[in-house]
Each structure stands twice: as structure tokens, then as C-alpha cells.
PDB file of N, CA and C in Angstrom:
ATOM      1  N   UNK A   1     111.902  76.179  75.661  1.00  0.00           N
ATOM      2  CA  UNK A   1     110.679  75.707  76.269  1.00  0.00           C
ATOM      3  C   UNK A   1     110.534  74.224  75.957  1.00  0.00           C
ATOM      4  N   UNK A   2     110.286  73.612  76.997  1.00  0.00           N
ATOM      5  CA  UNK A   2     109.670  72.139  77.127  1.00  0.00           C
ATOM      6  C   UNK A   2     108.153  71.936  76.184  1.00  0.00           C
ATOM      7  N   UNK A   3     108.191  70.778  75.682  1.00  0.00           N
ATOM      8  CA  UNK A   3     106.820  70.107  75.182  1.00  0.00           C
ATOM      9  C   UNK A   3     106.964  68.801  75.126  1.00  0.00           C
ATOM     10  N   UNK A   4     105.674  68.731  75.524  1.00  0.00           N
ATOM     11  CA  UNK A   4     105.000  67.446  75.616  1.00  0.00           C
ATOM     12  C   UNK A   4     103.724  66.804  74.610  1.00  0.00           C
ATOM     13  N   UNK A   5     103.888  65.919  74.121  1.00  0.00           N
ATOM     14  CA  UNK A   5     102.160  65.325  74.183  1.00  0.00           C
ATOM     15  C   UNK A   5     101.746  65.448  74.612  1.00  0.00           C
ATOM     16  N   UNK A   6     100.595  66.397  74.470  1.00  0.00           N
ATOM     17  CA  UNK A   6      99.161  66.027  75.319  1.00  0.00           C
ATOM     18  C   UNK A   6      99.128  67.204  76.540  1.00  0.00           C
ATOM     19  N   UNK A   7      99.989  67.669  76.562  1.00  0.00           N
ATOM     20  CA  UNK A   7     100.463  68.543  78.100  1.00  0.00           C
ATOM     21  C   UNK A   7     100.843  69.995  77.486  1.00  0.00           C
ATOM     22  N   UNK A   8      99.854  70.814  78.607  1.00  0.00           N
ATOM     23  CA  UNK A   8      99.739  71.881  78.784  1.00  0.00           C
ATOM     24  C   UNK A   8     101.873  72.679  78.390  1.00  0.00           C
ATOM     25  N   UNK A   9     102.229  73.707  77.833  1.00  0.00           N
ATOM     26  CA  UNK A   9     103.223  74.039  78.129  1.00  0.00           C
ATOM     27  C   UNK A   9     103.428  74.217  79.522  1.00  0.00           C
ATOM     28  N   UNK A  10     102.458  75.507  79.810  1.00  0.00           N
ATOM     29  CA  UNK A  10     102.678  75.716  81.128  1.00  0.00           C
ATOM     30  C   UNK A  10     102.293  74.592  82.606  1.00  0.00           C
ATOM     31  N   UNK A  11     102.154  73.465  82.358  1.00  0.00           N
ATOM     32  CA  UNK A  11     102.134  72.470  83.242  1.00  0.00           C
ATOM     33  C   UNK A  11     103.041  71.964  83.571  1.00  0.00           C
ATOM     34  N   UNK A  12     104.268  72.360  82.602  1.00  0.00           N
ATOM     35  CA  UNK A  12     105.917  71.492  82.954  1.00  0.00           C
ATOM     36  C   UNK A  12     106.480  72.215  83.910  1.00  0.00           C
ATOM     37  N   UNK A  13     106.707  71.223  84.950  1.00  0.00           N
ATOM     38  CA  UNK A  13     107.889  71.810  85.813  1.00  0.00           C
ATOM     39  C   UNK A  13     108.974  73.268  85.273  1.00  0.00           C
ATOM     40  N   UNK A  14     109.869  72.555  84.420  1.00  0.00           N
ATOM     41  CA  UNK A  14     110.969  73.522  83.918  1.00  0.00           C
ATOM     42  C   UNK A  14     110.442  74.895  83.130  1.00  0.00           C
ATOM     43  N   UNK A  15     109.346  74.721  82.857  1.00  0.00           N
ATOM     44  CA  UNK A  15     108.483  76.079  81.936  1.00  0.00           C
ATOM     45  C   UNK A  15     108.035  77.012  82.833  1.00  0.00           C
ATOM     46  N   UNK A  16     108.237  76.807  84.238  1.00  0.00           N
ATOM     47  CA  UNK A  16     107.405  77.753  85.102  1.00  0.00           C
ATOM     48  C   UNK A  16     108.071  78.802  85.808  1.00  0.00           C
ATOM     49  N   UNK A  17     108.098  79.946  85.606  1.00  0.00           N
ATOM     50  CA  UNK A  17     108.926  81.238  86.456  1.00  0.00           C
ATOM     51  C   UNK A  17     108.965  81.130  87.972  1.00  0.00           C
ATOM     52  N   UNK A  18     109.792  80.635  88.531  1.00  0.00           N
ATOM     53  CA  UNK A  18     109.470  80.730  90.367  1.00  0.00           C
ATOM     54  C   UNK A  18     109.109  81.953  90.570  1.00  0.00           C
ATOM     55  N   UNK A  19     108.430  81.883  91.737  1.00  0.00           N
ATOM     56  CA  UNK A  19     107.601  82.666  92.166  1.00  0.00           C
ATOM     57  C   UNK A  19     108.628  83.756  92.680  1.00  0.00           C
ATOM     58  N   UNK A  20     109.495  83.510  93.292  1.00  0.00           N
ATOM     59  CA  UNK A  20     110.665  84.758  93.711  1.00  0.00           C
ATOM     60  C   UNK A  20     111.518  83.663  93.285  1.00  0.00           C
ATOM     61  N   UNK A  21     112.344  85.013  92.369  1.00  0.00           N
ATOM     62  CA  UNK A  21     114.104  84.808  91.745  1.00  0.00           C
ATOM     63  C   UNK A  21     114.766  84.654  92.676  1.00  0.00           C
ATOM     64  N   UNK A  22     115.787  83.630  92.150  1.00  0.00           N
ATOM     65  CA  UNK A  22     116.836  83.543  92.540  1.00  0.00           C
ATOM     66  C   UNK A  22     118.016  84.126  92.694  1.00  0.00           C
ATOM     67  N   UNK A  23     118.590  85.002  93.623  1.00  0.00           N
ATOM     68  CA  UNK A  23     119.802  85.858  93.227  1.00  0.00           C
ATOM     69  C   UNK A  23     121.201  85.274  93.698  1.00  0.00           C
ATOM     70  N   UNK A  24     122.228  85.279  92.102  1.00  0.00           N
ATOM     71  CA  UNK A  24     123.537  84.165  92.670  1.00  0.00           C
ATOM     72  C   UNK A  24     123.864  84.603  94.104  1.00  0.00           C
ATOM     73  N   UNK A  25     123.456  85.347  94.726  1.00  0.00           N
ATOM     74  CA  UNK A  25     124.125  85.488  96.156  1.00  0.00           C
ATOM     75  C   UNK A  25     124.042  84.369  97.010  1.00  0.00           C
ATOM     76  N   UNK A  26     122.669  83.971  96.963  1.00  0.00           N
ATOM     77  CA  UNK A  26     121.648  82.559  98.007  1.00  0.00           C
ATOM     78  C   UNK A  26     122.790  81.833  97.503  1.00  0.00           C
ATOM     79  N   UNK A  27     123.551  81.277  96.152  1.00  0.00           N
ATOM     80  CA  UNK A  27     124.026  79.950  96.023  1.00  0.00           C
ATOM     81  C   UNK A  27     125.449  80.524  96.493  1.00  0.00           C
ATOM     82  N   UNK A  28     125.833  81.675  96.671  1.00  0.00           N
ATOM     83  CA  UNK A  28     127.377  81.826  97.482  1.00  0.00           C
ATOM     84  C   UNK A  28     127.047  81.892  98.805  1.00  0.00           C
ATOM     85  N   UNK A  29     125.940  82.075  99.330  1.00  0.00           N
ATOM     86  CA  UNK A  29     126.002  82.118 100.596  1.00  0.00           C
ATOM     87  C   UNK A  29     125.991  80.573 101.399  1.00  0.00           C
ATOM     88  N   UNK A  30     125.032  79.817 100.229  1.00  0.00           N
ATOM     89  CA  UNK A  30     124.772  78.487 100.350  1.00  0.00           C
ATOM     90  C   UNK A  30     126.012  77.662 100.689  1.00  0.00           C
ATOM     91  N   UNK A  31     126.959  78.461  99.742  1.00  0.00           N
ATOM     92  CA  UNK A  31     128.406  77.495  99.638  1.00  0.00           C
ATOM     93  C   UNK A  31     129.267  77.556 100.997  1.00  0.00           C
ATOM     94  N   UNK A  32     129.065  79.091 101.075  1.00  0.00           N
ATOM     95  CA  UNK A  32     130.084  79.557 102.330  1.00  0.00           C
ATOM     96  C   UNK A  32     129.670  78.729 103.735  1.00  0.00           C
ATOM     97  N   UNK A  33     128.329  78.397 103.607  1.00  0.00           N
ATOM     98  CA  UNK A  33     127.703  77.939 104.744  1.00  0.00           C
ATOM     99  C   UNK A  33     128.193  76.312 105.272  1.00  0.00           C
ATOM    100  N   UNK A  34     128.085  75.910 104.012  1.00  0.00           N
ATOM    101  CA  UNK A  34     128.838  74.093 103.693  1.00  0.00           C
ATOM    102  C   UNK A  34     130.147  74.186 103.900  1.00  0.00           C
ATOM    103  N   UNK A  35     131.110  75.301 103.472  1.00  0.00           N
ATOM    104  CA  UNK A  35     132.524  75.297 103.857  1.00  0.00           C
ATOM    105  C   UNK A  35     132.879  76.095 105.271  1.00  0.00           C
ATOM    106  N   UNK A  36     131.823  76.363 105.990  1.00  0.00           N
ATOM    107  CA  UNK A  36     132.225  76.726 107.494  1.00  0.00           C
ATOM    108  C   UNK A  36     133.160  77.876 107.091  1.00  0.00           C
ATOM    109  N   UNK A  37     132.773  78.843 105.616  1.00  0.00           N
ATOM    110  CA  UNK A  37     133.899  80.167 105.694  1.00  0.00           C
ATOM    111  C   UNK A  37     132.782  81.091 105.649  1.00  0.00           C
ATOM    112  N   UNK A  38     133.695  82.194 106.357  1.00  0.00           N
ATOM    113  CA  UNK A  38     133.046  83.721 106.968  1.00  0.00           C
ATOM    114  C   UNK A  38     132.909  84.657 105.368  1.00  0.00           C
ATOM    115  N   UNK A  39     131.947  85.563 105.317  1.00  0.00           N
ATOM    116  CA  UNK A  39     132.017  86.460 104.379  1.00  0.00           C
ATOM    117  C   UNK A  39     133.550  86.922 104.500  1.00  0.00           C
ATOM    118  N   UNK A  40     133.987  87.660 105.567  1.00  0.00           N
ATOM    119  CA  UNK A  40     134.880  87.964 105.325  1.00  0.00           C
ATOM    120  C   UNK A  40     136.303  87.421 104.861  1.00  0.00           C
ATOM    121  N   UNK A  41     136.259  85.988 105.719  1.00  0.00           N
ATOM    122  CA  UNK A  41     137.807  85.382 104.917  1.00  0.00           C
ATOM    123  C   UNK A  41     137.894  85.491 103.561  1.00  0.00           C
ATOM    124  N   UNK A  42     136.591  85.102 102.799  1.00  0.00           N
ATOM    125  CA  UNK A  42     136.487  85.135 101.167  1.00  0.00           C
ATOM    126  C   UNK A  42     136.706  86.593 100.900  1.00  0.00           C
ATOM    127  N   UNK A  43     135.817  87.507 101.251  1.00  0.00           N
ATOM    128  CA  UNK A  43     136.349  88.895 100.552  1.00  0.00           C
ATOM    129  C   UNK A  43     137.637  89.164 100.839  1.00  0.00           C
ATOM    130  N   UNK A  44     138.454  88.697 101.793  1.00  0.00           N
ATOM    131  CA  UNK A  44     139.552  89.070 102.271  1.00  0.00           C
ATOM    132  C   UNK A  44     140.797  87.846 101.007  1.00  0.00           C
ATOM    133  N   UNK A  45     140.255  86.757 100.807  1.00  0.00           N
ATOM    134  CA  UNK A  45     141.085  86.165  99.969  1.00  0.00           C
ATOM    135  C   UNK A  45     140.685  86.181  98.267  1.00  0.00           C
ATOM    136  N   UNK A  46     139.878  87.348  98.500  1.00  0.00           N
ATOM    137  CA  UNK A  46     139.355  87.469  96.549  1.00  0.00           C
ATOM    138  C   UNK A  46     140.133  88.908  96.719  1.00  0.00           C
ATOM    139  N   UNK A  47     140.461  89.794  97.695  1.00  0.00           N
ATOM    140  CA  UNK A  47     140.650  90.571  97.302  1.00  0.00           C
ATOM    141  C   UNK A  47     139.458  92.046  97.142  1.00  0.00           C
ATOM    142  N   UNK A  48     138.246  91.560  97.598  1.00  0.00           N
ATOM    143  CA  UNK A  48     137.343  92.260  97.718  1.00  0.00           C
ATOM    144  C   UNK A  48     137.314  93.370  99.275  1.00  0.00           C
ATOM    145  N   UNK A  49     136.473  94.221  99.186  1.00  0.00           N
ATOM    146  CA  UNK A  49     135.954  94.967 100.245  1.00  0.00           C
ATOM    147  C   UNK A  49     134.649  93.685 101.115  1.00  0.00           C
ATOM    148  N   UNK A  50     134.540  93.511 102.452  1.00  0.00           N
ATOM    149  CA  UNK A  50     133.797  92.862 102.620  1.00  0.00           C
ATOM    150  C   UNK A  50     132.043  93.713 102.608  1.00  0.00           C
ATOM    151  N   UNK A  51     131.930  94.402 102.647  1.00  0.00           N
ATOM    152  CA  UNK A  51     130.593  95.398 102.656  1.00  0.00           C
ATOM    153  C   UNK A  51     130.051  94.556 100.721  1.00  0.00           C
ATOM    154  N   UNK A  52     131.252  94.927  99.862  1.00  0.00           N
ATOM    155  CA  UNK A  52     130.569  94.426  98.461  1.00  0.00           C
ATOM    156  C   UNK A  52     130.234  93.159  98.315  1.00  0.00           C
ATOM    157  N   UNK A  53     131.083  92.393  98.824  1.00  0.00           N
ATOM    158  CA  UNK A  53     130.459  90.630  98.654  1.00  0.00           C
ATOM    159  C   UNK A  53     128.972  90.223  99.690  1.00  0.00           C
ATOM    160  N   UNK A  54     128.997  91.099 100.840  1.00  0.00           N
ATOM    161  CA  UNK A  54     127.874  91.005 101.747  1.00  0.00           C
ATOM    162  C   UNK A  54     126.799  92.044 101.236  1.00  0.00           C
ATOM    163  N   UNK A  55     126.882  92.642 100.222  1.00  0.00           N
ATOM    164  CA  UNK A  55     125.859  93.461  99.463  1.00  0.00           C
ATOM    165  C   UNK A  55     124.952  92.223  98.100  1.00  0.00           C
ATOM    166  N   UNK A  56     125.848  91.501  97.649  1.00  0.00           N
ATOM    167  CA  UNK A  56     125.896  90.532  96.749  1.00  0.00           C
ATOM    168  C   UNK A  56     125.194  89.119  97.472  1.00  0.00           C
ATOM    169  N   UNK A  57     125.681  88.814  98.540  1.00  0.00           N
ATOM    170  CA  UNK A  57     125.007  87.856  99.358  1.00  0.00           C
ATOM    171  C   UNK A  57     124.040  88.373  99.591  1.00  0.00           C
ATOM    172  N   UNK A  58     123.389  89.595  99.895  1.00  0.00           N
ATOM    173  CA  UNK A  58     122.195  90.188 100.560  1.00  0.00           C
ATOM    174  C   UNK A  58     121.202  89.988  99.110  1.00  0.00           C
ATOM    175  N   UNK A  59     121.683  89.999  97.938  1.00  0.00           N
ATOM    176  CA  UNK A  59     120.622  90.554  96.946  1.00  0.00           C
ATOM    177  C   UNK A  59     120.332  91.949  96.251  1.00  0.00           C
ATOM    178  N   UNK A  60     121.040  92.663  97.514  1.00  0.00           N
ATOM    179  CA  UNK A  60     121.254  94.092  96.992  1.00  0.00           C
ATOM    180  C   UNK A  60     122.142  94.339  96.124  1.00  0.00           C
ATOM    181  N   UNK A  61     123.060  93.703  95.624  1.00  0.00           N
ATOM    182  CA  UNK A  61     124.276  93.979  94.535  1.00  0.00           C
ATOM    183  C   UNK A  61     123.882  92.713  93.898  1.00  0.00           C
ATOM    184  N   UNK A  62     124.471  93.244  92.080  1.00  0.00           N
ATOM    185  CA  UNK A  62     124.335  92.076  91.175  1.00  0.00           C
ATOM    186  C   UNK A  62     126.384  91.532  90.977  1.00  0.00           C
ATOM    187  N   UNK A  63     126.053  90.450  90.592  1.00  0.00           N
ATOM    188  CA  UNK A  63     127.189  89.623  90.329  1.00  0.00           C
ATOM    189  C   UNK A  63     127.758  89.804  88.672  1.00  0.00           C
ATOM    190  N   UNK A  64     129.004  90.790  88.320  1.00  0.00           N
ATOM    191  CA  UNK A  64     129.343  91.055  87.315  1.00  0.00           C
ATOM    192  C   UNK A  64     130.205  89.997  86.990  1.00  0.00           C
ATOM    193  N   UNK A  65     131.002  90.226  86.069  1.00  0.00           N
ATOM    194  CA  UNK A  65     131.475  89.186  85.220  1.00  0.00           C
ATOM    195  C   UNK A  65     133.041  88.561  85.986  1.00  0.00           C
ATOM    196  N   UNK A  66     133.728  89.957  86.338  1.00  0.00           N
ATOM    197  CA  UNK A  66     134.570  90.121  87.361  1.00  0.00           C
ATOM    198  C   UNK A  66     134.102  89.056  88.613  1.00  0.00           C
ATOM    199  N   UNK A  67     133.491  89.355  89.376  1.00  0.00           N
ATOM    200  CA  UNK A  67     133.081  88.674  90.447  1.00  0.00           C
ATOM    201  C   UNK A  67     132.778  87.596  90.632  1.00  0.00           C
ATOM    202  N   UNK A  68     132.155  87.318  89.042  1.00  0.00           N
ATOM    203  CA  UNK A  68     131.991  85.290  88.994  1.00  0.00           C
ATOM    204  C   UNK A  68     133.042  84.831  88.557  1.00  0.00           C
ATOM    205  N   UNK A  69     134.195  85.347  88.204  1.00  0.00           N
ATOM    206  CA  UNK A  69     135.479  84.726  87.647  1.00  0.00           C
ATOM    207  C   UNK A  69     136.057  84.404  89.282  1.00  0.00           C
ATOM    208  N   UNK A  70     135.469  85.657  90.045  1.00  0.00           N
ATOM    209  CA  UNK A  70     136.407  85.488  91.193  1.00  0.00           C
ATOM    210  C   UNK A  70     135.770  84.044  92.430  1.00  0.00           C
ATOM    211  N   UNK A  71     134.713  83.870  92.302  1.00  0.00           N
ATOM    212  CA  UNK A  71     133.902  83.100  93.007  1.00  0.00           C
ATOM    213  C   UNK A  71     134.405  81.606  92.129  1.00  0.00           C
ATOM    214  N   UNK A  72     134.562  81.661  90.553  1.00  0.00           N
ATOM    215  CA  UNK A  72     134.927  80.368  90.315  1.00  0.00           C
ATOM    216  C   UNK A  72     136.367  80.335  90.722  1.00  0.00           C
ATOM    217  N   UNK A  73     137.163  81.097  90.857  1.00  0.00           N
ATOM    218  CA  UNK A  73     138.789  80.596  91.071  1.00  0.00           C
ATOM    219  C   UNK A  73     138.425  80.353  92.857  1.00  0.00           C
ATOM    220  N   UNK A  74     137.825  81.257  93.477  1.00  0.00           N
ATOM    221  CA  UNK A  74     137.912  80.726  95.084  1.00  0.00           C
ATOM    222  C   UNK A  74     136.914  79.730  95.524  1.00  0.00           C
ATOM    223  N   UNK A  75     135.942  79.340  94.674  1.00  0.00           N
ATOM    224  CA  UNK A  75     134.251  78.538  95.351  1.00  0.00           C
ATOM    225  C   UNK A  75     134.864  77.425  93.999  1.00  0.00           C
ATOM    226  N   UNK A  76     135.249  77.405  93.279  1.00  0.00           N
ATOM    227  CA  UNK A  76     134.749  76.281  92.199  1.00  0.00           C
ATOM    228  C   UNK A  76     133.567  76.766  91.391  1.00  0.00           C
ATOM    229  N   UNK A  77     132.724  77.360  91.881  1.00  0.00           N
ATOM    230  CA  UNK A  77     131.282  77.554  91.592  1.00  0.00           C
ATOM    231  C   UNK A  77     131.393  78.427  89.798  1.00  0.00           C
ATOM    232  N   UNK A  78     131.064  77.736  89.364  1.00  0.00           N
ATOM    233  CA  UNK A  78     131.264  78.260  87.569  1.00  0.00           C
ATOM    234  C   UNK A  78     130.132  79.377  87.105  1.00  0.00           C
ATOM    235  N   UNK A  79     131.295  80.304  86.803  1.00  0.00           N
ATOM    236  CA  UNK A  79     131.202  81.586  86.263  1.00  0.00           C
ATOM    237  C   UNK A  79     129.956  81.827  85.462  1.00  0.00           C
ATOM    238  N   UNK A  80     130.093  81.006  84.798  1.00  0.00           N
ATOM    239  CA  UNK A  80     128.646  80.605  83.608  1.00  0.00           C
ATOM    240  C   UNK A  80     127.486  80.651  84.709  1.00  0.00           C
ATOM    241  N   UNK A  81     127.505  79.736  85.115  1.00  0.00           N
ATOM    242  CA  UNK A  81     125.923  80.027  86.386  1.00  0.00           C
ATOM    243  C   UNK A  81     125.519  81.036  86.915  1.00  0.00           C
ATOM    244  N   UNK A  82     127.197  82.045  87.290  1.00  0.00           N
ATOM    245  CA  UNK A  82     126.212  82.849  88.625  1.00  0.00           C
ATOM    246  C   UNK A  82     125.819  83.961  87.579  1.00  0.00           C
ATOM    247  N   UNK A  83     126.662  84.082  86.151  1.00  0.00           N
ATOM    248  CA  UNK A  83     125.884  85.363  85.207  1.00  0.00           C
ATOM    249  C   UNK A  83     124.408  84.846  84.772  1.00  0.00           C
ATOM    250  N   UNK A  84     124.379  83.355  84.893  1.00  0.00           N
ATOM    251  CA  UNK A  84     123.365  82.674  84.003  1.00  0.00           C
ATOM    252  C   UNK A  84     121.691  83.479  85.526  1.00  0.00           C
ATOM    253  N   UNK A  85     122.492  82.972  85.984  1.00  0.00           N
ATOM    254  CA  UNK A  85     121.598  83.203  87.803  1.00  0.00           C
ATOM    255  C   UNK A  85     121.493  84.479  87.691  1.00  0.00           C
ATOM    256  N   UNK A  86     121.799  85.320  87.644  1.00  0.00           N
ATOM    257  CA  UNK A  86     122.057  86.838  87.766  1.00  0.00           C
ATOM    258  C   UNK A  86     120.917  87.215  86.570  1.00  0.00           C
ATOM    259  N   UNK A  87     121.718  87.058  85.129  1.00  0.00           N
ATOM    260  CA  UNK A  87     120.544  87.335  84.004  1.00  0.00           C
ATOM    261  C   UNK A  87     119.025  87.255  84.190  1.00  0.00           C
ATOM    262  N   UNK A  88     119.143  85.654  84.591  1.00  0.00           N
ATOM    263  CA  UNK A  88     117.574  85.390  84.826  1.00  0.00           C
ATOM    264  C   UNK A  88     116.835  86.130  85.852  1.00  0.00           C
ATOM    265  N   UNK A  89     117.696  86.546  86.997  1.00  0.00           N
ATOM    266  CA  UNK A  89     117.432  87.240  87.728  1.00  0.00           C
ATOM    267  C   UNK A  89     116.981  88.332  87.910  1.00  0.00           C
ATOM    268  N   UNK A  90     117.301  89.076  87.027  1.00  0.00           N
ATOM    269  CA  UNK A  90     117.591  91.108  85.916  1.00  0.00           C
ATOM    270  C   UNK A  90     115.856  90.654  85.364  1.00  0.00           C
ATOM    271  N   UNK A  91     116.363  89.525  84.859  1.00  0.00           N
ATOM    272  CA  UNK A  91     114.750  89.377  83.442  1.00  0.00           C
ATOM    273  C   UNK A  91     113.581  89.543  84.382  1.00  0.00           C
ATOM    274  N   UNK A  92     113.722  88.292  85.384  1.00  0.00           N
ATOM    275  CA  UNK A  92     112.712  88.331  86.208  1.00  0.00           C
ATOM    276  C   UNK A  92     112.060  89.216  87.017  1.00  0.00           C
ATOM    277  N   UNK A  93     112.784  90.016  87.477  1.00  0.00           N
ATOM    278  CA  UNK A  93     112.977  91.368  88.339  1.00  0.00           C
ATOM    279  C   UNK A  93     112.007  92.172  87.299  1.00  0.00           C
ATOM    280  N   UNK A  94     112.934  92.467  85.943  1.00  0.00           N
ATOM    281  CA  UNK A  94     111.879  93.423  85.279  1.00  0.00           C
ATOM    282  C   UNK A  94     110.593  93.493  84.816  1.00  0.00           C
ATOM    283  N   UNK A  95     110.391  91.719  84.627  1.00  0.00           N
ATOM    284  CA  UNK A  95     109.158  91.304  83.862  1.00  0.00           C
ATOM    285  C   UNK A  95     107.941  91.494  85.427  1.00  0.00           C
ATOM    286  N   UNK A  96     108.718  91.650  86.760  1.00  0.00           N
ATOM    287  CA  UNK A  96     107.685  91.691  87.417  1.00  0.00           C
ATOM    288  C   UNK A  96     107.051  93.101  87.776  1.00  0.00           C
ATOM    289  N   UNK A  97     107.686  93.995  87.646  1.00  0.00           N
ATOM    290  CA  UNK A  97     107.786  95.416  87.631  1.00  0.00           C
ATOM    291  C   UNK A  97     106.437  96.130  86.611  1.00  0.00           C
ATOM    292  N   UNK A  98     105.571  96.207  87.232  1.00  0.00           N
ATOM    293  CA  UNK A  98     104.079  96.736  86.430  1.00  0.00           C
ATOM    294  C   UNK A  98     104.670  97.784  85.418  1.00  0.00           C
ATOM    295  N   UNK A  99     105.056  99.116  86.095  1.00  0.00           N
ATOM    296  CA  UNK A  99     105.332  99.630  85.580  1.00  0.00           C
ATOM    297  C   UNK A  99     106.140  99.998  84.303  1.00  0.00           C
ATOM    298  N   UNK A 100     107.516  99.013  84.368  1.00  0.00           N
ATOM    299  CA  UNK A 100     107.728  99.035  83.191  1.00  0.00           C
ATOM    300  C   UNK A 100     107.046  97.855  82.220  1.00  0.00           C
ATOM    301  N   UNK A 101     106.263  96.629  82.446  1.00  0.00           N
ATOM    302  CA  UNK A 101     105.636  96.253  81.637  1.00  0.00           C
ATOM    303  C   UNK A 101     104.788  97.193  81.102  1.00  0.00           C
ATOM    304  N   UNK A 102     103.987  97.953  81.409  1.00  0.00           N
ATOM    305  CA  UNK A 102     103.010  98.485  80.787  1.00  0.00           C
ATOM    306  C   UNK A 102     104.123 100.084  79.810  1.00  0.00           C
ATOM    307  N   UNK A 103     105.309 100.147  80.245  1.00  0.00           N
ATOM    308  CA  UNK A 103     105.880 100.711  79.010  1.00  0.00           C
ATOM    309  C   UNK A 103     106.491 100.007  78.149  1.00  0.00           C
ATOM    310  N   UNK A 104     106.781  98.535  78.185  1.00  0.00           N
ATOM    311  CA  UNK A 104     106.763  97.997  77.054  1.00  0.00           C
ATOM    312  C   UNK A 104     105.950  97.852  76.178  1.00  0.00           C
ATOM    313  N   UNK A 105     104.681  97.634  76.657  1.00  0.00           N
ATOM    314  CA  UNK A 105     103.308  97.098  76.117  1.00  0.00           C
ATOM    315  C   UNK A 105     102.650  98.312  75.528  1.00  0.00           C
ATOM    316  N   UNK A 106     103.553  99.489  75.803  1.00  0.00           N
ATOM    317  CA  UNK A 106     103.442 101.324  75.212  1.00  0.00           C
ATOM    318  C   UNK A 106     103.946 101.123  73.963  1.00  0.00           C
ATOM    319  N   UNK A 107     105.373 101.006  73.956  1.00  0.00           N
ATOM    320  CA  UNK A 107     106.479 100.646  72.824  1.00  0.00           C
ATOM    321  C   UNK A 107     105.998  99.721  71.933  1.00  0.00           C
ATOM    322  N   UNK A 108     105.735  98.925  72.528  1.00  0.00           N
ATOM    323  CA  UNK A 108     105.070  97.204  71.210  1.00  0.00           C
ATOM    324  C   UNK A 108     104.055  98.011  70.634  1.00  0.00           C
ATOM    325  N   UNK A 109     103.007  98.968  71.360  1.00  0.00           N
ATOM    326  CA  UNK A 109     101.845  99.092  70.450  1.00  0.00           C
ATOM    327  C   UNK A 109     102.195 100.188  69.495  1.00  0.00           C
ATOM    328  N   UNK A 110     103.022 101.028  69.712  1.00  0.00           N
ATOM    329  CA  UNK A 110     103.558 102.298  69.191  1.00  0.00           C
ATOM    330  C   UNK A 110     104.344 101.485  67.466  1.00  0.00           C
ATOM    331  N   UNK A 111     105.406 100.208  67.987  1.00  0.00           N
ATOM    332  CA  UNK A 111     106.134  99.816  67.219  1.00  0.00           C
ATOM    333  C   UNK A 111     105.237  99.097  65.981  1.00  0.00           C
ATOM    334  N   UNK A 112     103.670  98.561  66.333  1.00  0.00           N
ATOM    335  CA  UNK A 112     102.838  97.962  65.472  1.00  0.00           C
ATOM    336  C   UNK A 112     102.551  98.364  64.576  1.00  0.00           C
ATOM    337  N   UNK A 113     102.273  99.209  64.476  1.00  0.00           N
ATOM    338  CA  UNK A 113     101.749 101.140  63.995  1.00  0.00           C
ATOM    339  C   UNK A 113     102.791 101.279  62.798  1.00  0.00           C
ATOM    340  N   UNK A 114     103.973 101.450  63.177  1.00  0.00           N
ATOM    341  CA  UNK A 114     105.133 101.737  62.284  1.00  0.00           C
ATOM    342  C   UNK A 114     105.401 100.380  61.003  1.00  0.00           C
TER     343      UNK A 114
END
């Protein structure tokens, strides 16, 4: 977390949760779009099924560890990001999910106790 003098934490740019996550798919789709290549040539030159990389572009599939190795040897695009993108992604996803917040907030009060 960012700090400042005088300034709110939550007033900093970089401290603030976007409003909808980012899923590494948007930045492979982003790429494919700048290199004028088809989902399929890439699944077809990673070696993939094209239905799984267009599940992954959609948001509906997450990006394993496998898959960002494969996106950095064919995109450049570094491995580190799209798990980094992905993680934050998982966090964000869950922290927005009522339901299981309020079974964490079960667990924390249960765990106080103990």
C-alpha cells in the first residue's frame, strides 16, 4: 500500500480495487488484436485446443502456470503478469462474492473466540 502526507490511503490512485477485474485473457486478446493473429493460429502454434484459449480470452477459464509459460514463449507477454493478473483476479472475484465474505467474517469471529 501507497502513503502519503496528508492523503487519505484510499485516495491514491494505485490503492484502489477497479471496479471490474481484470482477467489475463483482455491482455491476450489485446495482443492478438495488435498482431493481426487469429485465436486459432496461436492455439494451433502453442499446441492448444482452440475452444481452451477462447475460454481463457472469454474470462471463463483461468490462466495456469502452463499456459503463461506458453503465452510468454509465443506473445513475449511474461509469465509473471498473466499469474500476477489471474491471482488478483481469483482475490478480487472472491472478495466480491457476499456470500463467501460473510463466511469468512463466520470463521474470523469463530477464530476470535479460540
Amino acid at each position: 500500500m501507497i502513503t502519503l502526507p496528508g492523503m487519505k490511503s484510499d485516495m491514491i490512485a494505485n490503492n484502489l480495487t477497479p471496479f471490474e477485474p481484470t482477467h489475463p485473457g483482455e491482455l491476450i486478446r489485446d495482443e492478438l488484436e495488435a498482431r493481426n493473429l487469429t485465436q486459432a493460429k496461436l492455439a494451433e502454434s502453442i499446441g492448444v485446443a482452440p475452444s481452451l484459449l477462447n475460454e481463457i480470452i472469454k474470462g471463463k477459464r483461468g490462466v495456469n502456470t502452463e499456459m503463461a509459460l506458453l503465452m510468454e514463449a509465443a506473445l513475449n507477454l511474461p509469465a509473471e503478469l498473466l499469474l500476477s493478473l489471474q491471482s488478483d483476479y481469483n482475490m478480487q472475484m472472491a472478495k466480491s462474492d457476499a456470500s463467501f465474505m460473510k463466511r469468512l467474517s463466520s470463521i474470523r469471529n469463530i477464530a476470535a473466540l479460540l
